[in-house]
Protein backbone atom coordinates (compact mmCIF):
# COMPACT_ATOMS: atom_id res chain seq x y z
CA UNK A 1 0.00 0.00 0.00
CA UNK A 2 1.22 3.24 -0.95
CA UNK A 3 2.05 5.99 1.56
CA UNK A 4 -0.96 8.49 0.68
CA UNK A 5 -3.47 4.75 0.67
CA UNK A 6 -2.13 4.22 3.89
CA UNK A 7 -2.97 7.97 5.42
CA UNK A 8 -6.18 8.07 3.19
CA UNK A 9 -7.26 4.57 5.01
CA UNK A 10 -6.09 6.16 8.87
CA UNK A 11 -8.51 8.77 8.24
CA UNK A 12 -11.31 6.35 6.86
CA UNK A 13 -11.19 3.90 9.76
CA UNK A 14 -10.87 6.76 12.35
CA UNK A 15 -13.76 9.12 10.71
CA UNK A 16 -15.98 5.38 11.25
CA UNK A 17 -14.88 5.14 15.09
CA UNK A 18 -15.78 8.68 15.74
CA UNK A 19 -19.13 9.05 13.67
CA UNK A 20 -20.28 6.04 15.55
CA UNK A 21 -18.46 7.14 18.64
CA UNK A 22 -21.36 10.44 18.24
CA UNK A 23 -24.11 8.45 17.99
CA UNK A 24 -22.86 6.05 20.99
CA UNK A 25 -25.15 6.89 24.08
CA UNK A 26 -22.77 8.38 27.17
CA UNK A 27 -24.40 5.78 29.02
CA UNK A 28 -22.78 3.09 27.51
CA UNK A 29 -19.47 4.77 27.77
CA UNK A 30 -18.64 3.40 30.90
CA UNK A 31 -21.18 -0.12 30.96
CA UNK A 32 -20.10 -2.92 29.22
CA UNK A 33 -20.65 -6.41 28.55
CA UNK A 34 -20.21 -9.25 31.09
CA UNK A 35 -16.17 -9.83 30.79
CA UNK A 36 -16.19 -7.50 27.89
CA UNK A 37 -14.28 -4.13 27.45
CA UNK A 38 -16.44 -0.79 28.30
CA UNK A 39 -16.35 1.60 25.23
CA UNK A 40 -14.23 4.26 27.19
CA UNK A 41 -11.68 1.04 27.38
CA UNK A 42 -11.51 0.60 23.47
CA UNK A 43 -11.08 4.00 23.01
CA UNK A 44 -8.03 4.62 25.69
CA UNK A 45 -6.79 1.13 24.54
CA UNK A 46 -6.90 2.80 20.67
CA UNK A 47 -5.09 6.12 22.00
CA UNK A 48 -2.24 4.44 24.16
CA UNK A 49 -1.64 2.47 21.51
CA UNK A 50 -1.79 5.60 18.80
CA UNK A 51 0.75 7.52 21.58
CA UNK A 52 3.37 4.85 21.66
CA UNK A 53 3.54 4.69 17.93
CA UNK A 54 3.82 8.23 17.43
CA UNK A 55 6.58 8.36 20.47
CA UNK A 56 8.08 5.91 18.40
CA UNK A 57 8.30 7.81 14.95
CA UNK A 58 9.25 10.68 16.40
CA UNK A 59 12.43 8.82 17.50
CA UNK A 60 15.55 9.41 15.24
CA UNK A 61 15.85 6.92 12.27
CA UNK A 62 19.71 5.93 13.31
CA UNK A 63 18.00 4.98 17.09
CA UNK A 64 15.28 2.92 15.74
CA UNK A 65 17.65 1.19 13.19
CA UNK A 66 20.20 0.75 15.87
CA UNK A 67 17.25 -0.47 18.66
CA UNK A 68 15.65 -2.64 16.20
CA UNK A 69 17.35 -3.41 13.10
CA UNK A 70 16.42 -3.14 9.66
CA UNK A 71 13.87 -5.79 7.60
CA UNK A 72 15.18 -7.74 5.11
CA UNK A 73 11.64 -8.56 3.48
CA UNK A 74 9.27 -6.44 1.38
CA UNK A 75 6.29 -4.88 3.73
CA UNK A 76 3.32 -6.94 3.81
CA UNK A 77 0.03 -5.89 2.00
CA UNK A 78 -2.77 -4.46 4.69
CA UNK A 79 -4.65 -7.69 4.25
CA UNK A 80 -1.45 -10.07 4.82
CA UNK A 81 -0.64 -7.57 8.03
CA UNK A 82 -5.00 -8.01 9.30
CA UNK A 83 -4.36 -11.63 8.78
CA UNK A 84 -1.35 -12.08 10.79
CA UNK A 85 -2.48 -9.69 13.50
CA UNK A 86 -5.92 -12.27 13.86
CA UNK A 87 -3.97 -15.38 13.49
CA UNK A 88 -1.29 -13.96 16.68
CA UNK A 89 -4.32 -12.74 18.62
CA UNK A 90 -6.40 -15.83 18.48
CA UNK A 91 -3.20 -17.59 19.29
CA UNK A 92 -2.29 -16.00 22.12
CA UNK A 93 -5.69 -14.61 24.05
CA UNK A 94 -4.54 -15.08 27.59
CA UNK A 95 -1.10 -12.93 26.75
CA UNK A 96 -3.27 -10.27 25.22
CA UNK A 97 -5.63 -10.34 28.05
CA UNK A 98 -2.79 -10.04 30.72
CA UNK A 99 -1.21 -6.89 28.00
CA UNK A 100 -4.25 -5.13 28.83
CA UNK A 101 -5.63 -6.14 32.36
CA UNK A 102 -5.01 -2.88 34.12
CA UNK A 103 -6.73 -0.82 31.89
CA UNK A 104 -9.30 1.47 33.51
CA UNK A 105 -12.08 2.70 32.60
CA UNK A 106 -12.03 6.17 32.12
CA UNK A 107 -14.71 8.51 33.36
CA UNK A 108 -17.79 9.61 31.21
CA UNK A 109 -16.02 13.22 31.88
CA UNK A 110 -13.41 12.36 30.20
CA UNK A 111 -14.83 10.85 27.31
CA UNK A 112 -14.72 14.22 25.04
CA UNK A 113 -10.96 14.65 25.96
CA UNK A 114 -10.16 11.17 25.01
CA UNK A 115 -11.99 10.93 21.82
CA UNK A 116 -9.95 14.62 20.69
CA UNK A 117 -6.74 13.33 21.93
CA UNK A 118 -7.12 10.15 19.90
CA UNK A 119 -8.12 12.41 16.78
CA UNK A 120 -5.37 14.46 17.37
CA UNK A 121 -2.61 11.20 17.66
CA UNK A 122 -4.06 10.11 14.38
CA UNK A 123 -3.58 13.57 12.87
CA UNK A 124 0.00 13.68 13.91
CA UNK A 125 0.16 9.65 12.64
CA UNK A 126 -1.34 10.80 9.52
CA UNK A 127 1.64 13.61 9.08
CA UNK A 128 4.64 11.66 10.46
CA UNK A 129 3.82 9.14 7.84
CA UNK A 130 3.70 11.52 4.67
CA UNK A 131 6.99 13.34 5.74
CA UNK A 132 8.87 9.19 5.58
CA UNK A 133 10.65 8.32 2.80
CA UNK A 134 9.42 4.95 1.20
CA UNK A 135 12.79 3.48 1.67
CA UNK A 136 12.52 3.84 5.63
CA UNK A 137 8.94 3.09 5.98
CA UNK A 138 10.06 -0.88 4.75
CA UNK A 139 13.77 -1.04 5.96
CA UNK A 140 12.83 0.30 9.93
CA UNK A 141 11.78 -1.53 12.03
CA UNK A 142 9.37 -1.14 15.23
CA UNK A 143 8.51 -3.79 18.04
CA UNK A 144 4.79 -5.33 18.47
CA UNK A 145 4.07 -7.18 21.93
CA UNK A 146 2.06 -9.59 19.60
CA UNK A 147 3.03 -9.47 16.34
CA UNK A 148 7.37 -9.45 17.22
CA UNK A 149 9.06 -6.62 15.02
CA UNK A 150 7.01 -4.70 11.80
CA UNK A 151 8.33 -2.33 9.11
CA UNK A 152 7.08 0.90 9.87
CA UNK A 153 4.84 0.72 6.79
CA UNK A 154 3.62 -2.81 7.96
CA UNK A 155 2.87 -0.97 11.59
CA UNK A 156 1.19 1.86 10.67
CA UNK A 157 -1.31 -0.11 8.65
CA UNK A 158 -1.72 -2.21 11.33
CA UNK A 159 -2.82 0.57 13.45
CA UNK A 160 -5.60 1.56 10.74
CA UNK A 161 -6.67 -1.97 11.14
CA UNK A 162 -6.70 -1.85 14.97
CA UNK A 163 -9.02 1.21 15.34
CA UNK A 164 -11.65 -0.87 12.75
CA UNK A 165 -11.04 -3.95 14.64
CA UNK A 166 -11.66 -2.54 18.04
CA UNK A 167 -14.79 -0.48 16.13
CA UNK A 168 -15.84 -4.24 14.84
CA UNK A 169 -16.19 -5.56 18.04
CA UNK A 170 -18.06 -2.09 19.48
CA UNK A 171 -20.31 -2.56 16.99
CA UNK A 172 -20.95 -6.03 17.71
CA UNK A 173 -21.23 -5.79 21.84
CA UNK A 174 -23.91 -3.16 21.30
């Protein structure tokens, strides 16, 4: 996927979360499912996860190389990097669990701050990706707890694919 796809597909998947995010009751913010994630927990899940990747980018390029190497395989496509990211997270649901068993929910007063500090990560997402060069969006390298290391193209797809997931499984819970 080309860089301007892959911002063009950021925006797409976040613009879904946050239209549906509008017409989500406040309620429901903080309630969910029996042994399920409340929606405030998606969404903080979605922006920690949107901070560290942006802490990450804005790291110099001779760090990350010298951190985490460089690939020496061609980027997957978005589908191959959904796939892989299902496969590892069906395989391992008690390690993901455990990744993510302190997160609190966050207060229905925070909800508005939350959803604009997740729109603004994806912004800055969205603008540290257009200023990489194509050559160090597939040769750098970035760590995934599940998923082991991912060029930076490969990650930042990902990401696009995590907000839908995690909107997916809103959807589906209520």
């Amino acid at each position: 996927m080309k860089k301007q796809q892959i911002i063009e597909v950021l925006e797409e998947k976040h613009k879904d979360l946050f239209l549906w995010l509008e017409n989500h009751p406040d309620q429901k913010w903080m309630d969910g499912p029996d042994q399920k994630w409340t929606t405030g927990q998606h969404i903080l899940h979605l922006e920690n996860s949107a901070k560290l990747l942006n802490k990450a980018l804005s790291m110099p390029k001779f760090l990350l190389k010298y951190k985490f190497g460089t690939s020496n395989r061609t980027s997957r496509t978005y589908e191959e990097v959904a796939k892989r990211y299902n496969e590892r997270l069906a395989e391992n649901q008690e390690r993901a669990k455990k990744f993510n068993q302190d997160l609190k929910t966050p207060d229905i007063e925070k909800k508005y701050q939350l959803i604009s500090k997740l729109q603004i990560l994806n912004k800055k997402l969205q603008y540290k990706t257009n200023k990489l060069k194509d050559k160090d969006l597939d040769t750098l390298l970035l760590p995934h707890p599940l998923m082991g290391k991912m060029t930076v193209r490969e990650i930042i797809m990902w990401s696009a694919y995590h907000t839908d997931h995690h909107l997916d499984i809103l959807k589906k819970n209520y």
